[in-house]
C-alpha atoms as a PDB file:
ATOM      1  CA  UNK A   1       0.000   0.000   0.000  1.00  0.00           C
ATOM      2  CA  UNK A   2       3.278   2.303   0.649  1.00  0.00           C
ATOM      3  CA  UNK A   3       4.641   1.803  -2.837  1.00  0.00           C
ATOM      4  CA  UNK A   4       1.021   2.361  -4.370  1.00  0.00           C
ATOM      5  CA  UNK A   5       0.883   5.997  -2.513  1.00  0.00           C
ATOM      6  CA  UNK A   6       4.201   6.896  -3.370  1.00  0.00           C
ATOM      7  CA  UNK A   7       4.107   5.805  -6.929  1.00  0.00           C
ATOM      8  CA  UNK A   8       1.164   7.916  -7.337  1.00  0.00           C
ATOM      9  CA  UNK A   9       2.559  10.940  -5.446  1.00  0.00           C
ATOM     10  CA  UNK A  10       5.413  10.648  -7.599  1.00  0.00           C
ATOM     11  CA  UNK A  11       3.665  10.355 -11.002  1.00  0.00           C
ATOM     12  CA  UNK A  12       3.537  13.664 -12.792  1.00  0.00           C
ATOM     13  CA  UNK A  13       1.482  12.183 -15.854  1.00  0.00           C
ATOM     14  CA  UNK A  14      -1.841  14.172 -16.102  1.00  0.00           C
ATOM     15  CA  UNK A  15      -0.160  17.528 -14.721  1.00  0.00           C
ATOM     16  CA  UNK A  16       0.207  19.393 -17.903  1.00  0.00           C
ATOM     17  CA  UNK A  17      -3.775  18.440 -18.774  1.00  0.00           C
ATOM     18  CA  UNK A  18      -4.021  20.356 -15.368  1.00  0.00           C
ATOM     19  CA  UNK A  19      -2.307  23.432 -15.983  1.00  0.00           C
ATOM     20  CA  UNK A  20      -3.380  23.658 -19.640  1.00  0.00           C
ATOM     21  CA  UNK A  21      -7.078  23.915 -17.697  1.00  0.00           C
ATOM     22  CA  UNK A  22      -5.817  26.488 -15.283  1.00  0.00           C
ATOM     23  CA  UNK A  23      -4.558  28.395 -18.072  1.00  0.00           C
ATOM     24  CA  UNK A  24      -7.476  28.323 -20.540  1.00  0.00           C
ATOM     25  CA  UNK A  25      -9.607  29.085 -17.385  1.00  0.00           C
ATOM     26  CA  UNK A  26      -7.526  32.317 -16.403  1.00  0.00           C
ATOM     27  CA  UNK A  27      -7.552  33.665 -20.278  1.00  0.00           C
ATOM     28  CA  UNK A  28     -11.494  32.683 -20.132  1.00  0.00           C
ATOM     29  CA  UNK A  29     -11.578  35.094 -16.991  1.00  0.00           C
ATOM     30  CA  UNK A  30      -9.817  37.732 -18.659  1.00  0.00           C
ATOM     31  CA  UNK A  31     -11.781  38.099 -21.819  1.00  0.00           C
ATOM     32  CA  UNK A  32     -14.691  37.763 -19.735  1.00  0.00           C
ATOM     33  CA  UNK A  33     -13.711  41.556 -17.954  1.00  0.00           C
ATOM     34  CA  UNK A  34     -12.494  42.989 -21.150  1.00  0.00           C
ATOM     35  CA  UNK A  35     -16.053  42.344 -22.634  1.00  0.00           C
ATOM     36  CA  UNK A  36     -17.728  45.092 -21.259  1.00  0.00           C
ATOM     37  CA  UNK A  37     -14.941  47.842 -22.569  1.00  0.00           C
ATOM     38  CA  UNK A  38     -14.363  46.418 -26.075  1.00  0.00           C
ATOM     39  CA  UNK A  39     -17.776  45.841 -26.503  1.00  0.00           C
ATOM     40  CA  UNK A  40     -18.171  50.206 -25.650  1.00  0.00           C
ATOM     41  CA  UNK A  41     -15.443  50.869 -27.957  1.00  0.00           C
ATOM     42  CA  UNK A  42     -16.698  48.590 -31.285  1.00  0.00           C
ATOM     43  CA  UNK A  43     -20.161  49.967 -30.637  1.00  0.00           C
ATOM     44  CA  UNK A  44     -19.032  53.857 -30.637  1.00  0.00           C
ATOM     45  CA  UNK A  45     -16.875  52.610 -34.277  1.00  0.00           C
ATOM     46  CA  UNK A  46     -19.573  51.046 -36.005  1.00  0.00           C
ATOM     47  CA  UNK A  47     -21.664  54.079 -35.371  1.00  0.00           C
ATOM     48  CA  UNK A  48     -19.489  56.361 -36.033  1.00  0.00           C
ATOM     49  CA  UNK A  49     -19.034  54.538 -39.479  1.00  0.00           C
ATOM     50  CA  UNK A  50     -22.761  54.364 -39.893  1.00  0.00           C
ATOM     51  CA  UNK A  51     -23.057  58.500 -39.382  1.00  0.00           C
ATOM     52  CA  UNK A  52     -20.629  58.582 -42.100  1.00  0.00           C
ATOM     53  CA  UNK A  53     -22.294  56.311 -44.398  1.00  0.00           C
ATOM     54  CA  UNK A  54     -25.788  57.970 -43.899  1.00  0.00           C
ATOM     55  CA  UNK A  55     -23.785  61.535 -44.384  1.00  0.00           C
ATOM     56  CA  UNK A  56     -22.594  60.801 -47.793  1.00  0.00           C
ATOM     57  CA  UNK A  57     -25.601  59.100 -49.044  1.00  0.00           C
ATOM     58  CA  UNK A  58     -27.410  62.348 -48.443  1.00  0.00           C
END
Protein backbone atom coordinates (compact mmCIF):
# COMPACT_ATOMS: atom_id res chain seq x y z
CA UNK A 1 0.00 0.00 0.00
CA UNK A 2 3.28 2.30 0.65
CA UNK A 3 4.64 1.80 -2.84
CA UNK A 4 1.02 2.36 -4.37
CA UNK A 5 0.88 6.00 -2.51
CA UNK A 6 4.20 6.90 -3.37
CA UNK A 7 4.11 5.81 -6.93
CA UNK A 8 1.16 7.92 -7.34
CA UNK A 9 2.56 10.94 -5.45
CA UNK A 10 5.41 10.65 -7.60
CA UNK A 11 3.67 10.36 -11.00
CA UNK A 12 3.54 13.66 -12.79
CA UNK A 13 1.48 12.18 -15.85
CA UNK A 14 -1.84 14.17 -16.10
CA UNK A 15 -0.16 17.53 -14.72
CA UNK A 16 0.21 19.39 -17.90
CA UNK A 17 -3.78 18.44 -18.77
CA UNK A 18 -4.02 20.36 -15.37
CA UNK A 19 -2.31 23.43 -15.98
CA UNK A 20 -3.38 23.66 -19.64
CA UNK A 21 -7.08 23.92 -17.70
CA UNK A 22 -5.82 26.49 -15.28
CA UNK A 23 -4.56 28.39 -18.07
CA UNK A 24 -7.48 28.32 -20.54
CA UNK A 25 -9.61 29.08 -17.39
CA UNK A 26 -7.53 32.32 -16.40
CA UNK A 27 -7.55 33.67 -20.28
CA UNK A 28 -11.49 32.68 -20.13
CA UNK A 29 -11.58 35.09 -16.99
CA UNK A 30 -9.82 37.73 -18.66
CA UNK A 31 -11.78 38.10 -21.82
CA UNK A 32 -14.69 37.76 -19.74
CA UNK A 33 -13.71 41.56 -17.95
CA UNK A 34 -12.49 42.99 -21.15
CA UNK A 35 -16.05 42.34 -22.63
CA UNK A 36 -17.73 45.09 -21.26
CA UNK A 37 -14.94 47.84 -22.57
CA UNK A 38 -14.36 46.42 -26.08
CA UNK A 39 -17.78 45.84 -26.50
CA UNK A 40 -18.17 50.21 -25.65
CA UNK A 41 -15.44 50.87 -27.96
CA UNK A 42 -16.70 48.59 -31.28
CA UNK A 43 -20.16 49.97 -30.64
CA UNK A 44 -19.03 53.86 -30.64
CA UNK A 45 -16.87 52.61 -34.28
CA UNK A 46 -19.57 51.05 -36.01
CA UNK A 47 -21.66 54.08 -35.37
CA UNK A 48 -19.49 56.36 -36.03
CA UNK A 49 -19.03 54.54 -39.48
CA UNK A 50 -22.76 54.36 -39.89
CA UNK A 51 -23.06 58.50 -39.38
CA UNK A 52 -20.63 58.58 -42.10
CA UNK A 53 -22.29 56.31 -44.40
CA UNK A 54 -25.79 57.97 -43.90
CA UNK A 55 -23.79 61.53 -44.38
CA UNK A 56 -22.59 60.80 -47.79
CA UNK A 57 -25.60 59.10 -49.04
CA UNK A 58 -27.41 62.35 -48.44
Amino acid sequence: MKALCIGLWKDTGGQDLVEYALAAGMVAVAAVAAMPALSTVVSNVFMKIGSIINSSVQ
